[in-house]
PDB file of N, CA and C in Angstrom:
ATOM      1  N   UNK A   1     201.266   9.064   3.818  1.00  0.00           N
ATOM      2  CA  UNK A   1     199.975   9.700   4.047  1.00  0.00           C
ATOM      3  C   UNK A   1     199.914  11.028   3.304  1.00  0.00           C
ATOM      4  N   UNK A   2     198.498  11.572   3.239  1.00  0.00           N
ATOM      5  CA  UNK A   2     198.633  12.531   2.538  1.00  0.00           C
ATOM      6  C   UNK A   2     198.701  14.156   3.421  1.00  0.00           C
ATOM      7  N   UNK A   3     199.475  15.047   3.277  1.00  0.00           N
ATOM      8  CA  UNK A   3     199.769  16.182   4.252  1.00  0.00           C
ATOM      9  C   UNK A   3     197.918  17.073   4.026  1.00  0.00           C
ATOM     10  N   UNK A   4     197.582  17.461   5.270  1.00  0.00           N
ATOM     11  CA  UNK A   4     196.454  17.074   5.985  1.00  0.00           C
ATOM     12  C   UNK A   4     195.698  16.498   6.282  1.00  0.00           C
ATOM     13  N   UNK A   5     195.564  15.455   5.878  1.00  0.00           N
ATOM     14  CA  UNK A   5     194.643  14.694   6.004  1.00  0.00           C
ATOM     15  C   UNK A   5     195.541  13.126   6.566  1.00  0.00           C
ATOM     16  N   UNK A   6     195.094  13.375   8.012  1.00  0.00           N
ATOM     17  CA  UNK A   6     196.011  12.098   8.305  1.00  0.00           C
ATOM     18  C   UNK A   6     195.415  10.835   8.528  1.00  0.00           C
ATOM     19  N   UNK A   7     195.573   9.637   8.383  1.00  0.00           N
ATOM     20  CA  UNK A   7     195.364   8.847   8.385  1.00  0.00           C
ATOM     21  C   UNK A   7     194.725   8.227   6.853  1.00  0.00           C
ATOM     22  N   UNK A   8     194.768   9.019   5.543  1.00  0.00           N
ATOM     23  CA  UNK A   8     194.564   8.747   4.589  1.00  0.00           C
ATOM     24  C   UNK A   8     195.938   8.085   3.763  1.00  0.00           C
ATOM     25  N   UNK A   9     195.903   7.035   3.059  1.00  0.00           N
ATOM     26  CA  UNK A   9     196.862   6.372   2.386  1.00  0.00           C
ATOM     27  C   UNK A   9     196.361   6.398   1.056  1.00  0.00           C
ATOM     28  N   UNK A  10     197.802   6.499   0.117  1.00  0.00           N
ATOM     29  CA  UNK A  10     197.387   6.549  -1.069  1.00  0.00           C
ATOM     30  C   UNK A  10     198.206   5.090  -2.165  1.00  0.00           C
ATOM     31  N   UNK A  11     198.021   4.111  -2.384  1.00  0.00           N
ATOM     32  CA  UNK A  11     197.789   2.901  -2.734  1.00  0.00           C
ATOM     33  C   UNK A  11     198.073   3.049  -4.176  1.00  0.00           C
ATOM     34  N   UNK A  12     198.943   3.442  -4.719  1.00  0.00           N
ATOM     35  CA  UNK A  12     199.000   3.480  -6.449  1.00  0.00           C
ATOM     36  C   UNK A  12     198.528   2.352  -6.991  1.00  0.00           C
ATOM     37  N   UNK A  13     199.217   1.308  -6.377  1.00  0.00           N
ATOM     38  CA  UNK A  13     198.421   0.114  -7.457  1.00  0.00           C
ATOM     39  C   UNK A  13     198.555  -1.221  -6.809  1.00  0.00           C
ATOM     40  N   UNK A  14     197.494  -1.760  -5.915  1.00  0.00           N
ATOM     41  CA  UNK A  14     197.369  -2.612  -5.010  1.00  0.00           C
ATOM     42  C   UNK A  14     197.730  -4.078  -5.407  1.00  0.00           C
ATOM     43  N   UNK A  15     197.728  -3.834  -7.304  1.00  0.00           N
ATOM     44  CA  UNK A  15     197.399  -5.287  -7.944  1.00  0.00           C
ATOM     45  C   UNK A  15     198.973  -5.625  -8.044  1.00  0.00           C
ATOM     46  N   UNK A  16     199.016  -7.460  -8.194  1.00  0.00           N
ATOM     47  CA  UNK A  16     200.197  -8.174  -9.113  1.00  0.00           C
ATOM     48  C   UNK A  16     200.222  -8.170 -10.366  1.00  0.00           C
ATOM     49  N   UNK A  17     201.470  -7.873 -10.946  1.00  0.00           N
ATOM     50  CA  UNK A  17     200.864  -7.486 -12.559  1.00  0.00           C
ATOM     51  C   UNK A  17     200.262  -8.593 -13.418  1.00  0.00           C
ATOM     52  N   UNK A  18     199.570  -8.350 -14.202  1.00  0.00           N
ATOM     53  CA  UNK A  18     197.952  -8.970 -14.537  1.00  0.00           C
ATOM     54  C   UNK A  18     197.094  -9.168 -13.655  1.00  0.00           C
ATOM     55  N   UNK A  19     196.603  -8.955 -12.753  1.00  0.00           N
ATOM     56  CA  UNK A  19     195.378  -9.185 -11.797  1.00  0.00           C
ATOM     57  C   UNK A  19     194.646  -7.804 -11.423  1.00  0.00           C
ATOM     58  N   UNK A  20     194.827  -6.915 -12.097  1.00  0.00           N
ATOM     59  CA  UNK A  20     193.581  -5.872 -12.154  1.00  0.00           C
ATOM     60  C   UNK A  20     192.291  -6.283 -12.977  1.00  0.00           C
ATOM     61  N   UNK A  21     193.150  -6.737 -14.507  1.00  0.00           N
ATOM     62  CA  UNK A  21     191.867  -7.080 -15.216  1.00  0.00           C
ATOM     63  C   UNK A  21     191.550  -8.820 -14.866  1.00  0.00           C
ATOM     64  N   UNK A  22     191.681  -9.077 -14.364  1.00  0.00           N
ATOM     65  CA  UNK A  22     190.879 -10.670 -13.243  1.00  0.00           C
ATOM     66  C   UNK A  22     189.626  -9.613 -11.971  1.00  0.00           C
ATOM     67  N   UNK A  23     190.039  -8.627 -11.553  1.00  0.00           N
ATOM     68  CA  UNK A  23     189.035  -8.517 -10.586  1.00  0.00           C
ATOM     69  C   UNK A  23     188.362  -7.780 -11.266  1.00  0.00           C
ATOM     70  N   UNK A  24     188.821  -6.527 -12.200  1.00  0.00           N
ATOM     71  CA  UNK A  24     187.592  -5.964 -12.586  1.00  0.00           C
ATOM     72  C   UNK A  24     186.968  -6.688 -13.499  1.00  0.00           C
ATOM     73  N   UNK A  25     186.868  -8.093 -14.291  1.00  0.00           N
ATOM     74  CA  UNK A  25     185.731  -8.869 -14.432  1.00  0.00           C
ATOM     75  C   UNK A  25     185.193  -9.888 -13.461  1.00  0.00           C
ATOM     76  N   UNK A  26     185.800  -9.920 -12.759  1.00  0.00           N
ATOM     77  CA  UNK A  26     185.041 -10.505 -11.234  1.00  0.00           C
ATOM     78  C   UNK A  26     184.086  -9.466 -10.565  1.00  0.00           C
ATOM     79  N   UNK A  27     184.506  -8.107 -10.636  1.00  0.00           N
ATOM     80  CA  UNK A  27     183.387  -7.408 -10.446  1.00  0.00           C
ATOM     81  C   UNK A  27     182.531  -6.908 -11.290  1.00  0.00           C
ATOM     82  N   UNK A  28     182.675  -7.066 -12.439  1.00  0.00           N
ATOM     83  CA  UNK A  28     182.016  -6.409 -13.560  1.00  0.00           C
ATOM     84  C   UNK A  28     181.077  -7.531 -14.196  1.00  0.00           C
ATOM     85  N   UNK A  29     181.601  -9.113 -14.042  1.00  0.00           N
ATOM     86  CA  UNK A  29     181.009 -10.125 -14.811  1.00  0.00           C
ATOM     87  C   UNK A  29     180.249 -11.191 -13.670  1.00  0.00           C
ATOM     88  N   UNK A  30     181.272 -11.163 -12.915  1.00  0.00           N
ATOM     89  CA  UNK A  30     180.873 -12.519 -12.458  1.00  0.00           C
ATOM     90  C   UNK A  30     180.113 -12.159 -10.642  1.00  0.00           C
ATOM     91  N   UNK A  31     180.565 -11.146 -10.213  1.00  0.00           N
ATOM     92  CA  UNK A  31     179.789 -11.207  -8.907  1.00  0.00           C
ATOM     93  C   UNK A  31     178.401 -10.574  -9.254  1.00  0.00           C
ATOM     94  N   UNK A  32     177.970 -10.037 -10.029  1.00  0.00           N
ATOM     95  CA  UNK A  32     176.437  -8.975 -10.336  1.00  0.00           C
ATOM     96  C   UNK A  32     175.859 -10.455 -10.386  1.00  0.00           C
ATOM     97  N   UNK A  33     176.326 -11.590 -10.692  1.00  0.00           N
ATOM     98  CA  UNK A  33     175.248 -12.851 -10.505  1.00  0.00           C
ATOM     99  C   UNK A  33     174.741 -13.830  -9.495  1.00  0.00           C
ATOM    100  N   UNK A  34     173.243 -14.108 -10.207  1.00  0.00           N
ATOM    101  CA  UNK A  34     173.162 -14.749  -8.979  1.00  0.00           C
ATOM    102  C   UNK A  34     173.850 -16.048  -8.532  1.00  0.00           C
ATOM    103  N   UNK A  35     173.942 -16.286  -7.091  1.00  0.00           N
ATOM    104  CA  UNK A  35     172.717 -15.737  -5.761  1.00  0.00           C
ATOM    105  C   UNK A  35     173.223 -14.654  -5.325  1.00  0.00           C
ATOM    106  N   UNK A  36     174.195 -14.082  -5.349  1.00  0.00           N
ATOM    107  CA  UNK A  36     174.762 -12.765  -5.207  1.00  0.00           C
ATOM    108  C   UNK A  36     173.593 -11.627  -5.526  1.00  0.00           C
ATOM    109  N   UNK A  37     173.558 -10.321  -4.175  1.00  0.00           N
ATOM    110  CA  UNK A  37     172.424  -9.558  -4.490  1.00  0.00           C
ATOM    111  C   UNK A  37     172.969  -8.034  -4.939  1.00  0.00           C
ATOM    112  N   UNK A  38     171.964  -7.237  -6.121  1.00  0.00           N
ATOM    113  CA  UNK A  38     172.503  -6.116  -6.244  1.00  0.00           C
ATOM    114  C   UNK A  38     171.592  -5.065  -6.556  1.00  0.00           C
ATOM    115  N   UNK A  39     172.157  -3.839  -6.724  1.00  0.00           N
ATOM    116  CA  UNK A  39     170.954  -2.901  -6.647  1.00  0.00           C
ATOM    117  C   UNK A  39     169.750  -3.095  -8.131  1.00  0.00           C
ATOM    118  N   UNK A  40     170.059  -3.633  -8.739  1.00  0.00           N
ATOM    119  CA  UNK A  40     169.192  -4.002  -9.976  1.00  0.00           C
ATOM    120  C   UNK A  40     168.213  -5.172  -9.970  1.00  0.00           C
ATOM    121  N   UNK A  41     168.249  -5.787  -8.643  1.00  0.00           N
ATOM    122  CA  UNK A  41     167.275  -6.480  -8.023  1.00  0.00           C
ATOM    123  C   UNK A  41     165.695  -6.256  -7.452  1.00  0.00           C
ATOM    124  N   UNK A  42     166.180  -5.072  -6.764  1.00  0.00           N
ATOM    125  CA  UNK A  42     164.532  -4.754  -6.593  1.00  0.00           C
ATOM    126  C   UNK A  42     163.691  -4.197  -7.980  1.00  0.00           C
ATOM    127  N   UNK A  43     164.474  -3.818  -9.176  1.00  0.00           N
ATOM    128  CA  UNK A  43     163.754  -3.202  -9.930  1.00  0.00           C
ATOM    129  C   UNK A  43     163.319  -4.177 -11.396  1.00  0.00           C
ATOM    130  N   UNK A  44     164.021  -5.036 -10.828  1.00  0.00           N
ATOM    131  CA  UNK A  44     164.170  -6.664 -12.391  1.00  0.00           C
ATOM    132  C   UNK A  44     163.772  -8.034 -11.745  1.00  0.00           C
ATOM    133  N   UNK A  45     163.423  -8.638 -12.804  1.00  0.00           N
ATOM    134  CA  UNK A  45     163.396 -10.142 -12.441  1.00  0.00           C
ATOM    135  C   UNK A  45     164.859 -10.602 -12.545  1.00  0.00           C
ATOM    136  N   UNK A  46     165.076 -11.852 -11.794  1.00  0.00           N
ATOM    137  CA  UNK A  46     166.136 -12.251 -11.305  1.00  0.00           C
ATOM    138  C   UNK A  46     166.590 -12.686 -13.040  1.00  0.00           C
ATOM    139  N   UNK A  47     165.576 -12.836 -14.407  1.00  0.00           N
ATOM    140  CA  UNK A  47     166.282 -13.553 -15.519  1.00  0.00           C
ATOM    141  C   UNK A  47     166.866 -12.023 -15.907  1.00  0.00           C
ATOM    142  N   UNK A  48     166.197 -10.855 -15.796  1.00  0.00           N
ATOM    143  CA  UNK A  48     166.300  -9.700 -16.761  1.00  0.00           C
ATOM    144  C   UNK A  48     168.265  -9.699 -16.292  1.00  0.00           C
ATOM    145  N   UNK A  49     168.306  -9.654 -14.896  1.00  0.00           N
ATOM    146  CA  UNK A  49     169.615  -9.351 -14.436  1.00  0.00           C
ATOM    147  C   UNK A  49     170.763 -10.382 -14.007  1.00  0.00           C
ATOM    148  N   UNK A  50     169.761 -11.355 -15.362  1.00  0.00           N
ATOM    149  CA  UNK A  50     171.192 -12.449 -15.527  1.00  0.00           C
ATOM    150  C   UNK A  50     172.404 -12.022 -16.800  1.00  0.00           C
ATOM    151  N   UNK A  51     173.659 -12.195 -16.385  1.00  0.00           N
ATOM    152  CA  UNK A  51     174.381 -12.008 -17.397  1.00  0.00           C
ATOM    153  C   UNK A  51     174.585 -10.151 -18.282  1.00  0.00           C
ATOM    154  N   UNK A  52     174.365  -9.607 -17.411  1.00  0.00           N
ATOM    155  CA  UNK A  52     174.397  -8.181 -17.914  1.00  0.00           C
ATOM    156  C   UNK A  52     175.592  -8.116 -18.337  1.00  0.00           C
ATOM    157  N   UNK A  53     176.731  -8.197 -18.472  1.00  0.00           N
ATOM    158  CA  UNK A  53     177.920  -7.902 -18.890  1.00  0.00           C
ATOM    159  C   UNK A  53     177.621  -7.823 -20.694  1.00  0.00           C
ATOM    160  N   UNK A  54     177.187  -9.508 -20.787  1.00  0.00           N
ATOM    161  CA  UNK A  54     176.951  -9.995 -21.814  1.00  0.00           C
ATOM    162  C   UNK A  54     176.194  -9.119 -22.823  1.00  0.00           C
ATOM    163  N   UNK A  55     174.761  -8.978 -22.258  1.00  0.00           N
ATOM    164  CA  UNK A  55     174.033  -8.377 -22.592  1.00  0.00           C
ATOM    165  C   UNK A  55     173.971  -6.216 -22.928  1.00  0.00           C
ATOM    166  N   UNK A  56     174.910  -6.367 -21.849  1.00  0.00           N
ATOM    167  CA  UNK A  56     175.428  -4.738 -21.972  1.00  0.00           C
ATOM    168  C   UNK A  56     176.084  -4.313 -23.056  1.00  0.00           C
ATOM    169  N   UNK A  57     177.304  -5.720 -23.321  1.00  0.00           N
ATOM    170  CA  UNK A  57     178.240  -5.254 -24.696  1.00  0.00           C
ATOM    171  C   UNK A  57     177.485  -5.727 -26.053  1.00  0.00           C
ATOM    172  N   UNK A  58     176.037  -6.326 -25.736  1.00  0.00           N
ATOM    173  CA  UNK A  58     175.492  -6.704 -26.700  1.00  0.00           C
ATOM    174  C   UNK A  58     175.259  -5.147 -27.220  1.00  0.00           C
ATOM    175  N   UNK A  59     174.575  -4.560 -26.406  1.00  0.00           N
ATOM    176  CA  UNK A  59     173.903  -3.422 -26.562  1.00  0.00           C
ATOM    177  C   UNK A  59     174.778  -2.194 -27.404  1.00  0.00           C
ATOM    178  N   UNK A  60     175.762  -2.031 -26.558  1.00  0.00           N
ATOM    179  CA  UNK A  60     176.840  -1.231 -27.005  1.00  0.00           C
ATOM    180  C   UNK A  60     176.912  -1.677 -28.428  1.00  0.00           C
ATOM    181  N   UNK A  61     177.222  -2.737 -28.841  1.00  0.00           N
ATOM    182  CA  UNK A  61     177.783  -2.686 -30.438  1.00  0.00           C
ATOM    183  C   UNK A  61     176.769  -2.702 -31.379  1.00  0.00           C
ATOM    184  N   UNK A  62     175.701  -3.236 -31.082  1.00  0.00           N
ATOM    185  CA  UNK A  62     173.902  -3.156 -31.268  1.00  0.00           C
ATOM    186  C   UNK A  62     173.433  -1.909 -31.505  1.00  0.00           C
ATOM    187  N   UNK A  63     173.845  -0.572 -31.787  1.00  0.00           N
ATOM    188  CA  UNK A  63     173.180   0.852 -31.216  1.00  0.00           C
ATOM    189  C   UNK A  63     171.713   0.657 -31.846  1.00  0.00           C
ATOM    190  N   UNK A  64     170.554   0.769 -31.199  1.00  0.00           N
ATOM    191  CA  UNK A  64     169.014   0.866 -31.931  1.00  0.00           C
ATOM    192  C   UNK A  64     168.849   2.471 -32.395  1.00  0.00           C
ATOM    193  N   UNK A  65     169.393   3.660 -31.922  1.00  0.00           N
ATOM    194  CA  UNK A  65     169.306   4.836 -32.551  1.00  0.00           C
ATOM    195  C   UNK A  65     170.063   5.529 -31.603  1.00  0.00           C
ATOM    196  N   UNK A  66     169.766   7.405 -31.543  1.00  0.00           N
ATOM    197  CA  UNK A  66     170.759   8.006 -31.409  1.00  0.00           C
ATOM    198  C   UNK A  66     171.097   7.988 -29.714  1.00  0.00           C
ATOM    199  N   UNK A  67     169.604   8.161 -29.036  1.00  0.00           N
ATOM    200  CA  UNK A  67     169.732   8.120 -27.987  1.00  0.00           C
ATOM    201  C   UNK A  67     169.536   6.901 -27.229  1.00  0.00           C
ATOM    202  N   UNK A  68     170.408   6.171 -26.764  1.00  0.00           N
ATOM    203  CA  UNK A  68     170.823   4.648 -25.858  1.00  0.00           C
ATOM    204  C   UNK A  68     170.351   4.997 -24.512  1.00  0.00           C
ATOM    205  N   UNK A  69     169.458   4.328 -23.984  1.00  0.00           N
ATOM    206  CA  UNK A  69     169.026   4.343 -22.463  1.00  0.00           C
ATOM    207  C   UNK A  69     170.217   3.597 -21.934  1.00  0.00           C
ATOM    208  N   UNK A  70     170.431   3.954 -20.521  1.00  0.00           N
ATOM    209  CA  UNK A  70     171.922   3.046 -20.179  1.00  0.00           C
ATOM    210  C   UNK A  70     171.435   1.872 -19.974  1.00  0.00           C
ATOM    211  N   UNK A  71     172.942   0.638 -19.923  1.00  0.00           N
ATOM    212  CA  UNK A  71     173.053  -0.610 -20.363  1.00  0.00           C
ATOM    213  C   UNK A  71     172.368  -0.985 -18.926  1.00  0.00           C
ATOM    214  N   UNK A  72     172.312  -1.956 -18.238  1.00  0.00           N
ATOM    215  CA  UNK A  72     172.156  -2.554 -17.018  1.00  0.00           C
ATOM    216  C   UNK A  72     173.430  -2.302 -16.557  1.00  0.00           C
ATOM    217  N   UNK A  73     174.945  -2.876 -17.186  1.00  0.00           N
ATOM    218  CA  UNK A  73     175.512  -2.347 -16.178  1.00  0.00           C
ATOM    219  C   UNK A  73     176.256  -0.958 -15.990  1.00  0.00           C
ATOM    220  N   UNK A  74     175.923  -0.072 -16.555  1.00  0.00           N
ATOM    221  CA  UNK A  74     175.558   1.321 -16.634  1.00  0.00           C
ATOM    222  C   UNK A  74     174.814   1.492 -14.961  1.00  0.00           C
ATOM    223  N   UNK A  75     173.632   0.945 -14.958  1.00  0.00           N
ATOM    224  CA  UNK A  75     173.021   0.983 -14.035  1.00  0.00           C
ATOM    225  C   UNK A  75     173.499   0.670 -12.562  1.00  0.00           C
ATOM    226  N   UNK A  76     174.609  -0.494 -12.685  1.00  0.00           N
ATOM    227  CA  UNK A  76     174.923  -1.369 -11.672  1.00  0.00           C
ATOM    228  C   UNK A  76     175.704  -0.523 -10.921  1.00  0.00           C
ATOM    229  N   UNK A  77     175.002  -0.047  -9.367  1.00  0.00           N
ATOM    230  CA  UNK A  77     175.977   0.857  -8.489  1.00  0.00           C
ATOM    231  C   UNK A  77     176.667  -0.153  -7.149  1.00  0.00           C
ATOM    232  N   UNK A  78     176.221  -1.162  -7.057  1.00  0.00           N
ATOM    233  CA  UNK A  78     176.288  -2.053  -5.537  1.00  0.00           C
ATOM    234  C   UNK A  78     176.593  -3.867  -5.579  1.00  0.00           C
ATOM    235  N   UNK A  79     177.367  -4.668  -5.300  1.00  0.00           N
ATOM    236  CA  UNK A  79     176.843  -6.087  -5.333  1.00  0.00           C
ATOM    237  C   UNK A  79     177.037  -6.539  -4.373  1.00  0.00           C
ATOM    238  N   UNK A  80     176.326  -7.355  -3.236  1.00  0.00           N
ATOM    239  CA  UNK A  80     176.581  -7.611  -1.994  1.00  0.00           C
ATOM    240  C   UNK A  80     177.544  -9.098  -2.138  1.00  0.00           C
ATOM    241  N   UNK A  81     178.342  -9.359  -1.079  1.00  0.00           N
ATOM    242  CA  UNK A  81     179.329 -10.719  -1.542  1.00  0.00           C
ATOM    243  C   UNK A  81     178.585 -11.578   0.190  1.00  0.00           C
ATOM    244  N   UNK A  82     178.122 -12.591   0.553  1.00  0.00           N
ATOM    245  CA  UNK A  82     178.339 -12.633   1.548  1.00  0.00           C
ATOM    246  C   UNK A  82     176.875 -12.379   2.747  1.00  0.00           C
ATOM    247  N   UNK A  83     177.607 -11.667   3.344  1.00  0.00           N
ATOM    248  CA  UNK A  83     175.879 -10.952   4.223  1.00  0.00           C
ATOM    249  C   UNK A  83     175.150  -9.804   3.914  1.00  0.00           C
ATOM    250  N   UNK A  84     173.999 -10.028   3.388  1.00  0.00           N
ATOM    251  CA  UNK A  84     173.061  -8.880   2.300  1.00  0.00           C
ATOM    252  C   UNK A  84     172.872  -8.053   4.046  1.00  0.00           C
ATOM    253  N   UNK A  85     172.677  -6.686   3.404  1.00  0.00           N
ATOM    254  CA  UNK A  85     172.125  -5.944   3.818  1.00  0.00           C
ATOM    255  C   UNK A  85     170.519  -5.775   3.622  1.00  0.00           C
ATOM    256  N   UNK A  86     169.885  -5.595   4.820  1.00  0.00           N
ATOM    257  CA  UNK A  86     168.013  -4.943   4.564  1.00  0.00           C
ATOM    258  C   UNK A  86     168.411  -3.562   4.817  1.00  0.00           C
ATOM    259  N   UNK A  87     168.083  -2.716   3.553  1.00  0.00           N
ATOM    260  CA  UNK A  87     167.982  -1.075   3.873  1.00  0.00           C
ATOM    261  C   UNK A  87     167.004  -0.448   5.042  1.00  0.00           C
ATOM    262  N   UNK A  88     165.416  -1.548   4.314  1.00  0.00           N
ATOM    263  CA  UNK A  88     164.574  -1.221   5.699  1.00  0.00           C
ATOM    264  C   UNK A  88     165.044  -1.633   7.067  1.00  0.00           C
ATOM    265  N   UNK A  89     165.542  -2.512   7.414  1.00  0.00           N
ATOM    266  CA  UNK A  89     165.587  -2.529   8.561  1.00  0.00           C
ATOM    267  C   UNK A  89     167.023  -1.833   9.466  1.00  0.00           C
ATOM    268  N   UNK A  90     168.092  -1.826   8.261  1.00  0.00           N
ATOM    269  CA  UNK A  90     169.483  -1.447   8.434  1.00  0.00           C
ATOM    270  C   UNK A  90     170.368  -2.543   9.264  1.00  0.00           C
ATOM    271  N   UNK A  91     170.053  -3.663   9.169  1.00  0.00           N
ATOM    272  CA  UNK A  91     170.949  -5.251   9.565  1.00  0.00           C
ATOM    273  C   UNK A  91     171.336  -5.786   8.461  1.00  0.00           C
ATOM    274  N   UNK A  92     172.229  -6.372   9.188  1.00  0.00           N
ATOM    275  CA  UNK A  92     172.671  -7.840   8.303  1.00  0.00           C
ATOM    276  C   UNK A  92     171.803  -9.070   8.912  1.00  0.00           C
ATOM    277  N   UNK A  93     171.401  -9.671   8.445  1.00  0.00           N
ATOM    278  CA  UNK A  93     170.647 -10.854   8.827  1.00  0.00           C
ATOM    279  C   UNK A  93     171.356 -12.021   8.464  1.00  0.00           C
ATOM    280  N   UNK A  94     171.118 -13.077   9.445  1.00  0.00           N
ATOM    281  CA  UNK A  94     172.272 -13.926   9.370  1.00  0.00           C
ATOM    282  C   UNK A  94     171.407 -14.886   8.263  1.00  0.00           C
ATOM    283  N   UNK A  95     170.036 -15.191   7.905  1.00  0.00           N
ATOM    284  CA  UNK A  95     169.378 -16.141   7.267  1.00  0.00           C
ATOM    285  C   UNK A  95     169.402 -15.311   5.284  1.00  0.00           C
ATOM    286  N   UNK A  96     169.974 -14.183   5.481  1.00  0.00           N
ATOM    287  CA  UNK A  96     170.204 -13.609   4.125  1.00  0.00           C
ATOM    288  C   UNK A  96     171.796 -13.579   4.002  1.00  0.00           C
ATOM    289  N   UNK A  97     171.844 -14.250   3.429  1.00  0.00           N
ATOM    290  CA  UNK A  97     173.666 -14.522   2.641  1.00  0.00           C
ATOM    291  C   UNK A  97     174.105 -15.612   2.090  1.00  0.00           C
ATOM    292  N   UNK A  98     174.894 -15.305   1.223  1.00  0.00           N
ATOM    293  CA  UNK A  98     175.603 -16.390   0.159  1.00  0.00           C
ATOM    294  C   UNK A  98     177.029 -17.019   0.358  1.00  0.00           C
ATOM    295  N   UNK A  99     177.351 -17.606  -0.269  1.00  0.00           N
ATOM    296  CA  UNK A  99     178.394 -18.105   0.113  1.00  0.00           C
ATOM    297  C   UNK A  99     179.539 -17.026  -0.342  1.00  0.00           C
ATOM    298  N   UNK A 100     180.752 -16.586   0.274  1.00  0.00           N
ATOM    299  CA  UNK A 100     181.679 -16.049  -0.193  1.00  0.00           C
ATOM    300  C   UNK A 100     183.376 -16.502  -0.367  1.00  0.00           C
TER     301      UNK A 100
END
């Protein structure tokens, strides 16, 4: 633990070696899709925020000029796995969720 703060653990490296880069494209590629929900949902159609990975490194090597608006997943702060959250209402609803 860390001296004051008790009950905090510090985890150097949780992974088996090679399986960091398996989850961070499981989180980076493959869960932002659908039916999986994420914060780039309320603001896109479900095609705009298909495949952003793809489309992100398109962008990146693509530059159109000096200043680059960020990629989509630039954008991507959240992906729900499972039972979505409603912000408005603050539940999990059992008739909103995917398979996990």
């Amino acid at each position: 633990s860390l001296q004051g703060h008790p009950g905090f653990l510090f985890i150097s490296n949780p992974f088996l070696r090679g399986s960091q880069a398996f989850w961070v494209r499981q989180c980076l590629k493959t869960y932002p899709q659908k039916p999986n929900v994420c914060n780039l949902d309320m603001h896109m159609s479900p095609s705009e925020t298909q495949d952003i990975w793809d489309k992100s490194a398109y962008l990146l090597r693509h530059p159109a000029g000096t200043r680059q608006p960020k990629t989509l997943l630039e954008k991507l702060r959240w992906v729900t796995l499972g039972y979505h959250y409603n912000w408005g209402s603050k539940t999990y609803s059992a008739d909103h969720h995917t398979a996990f």
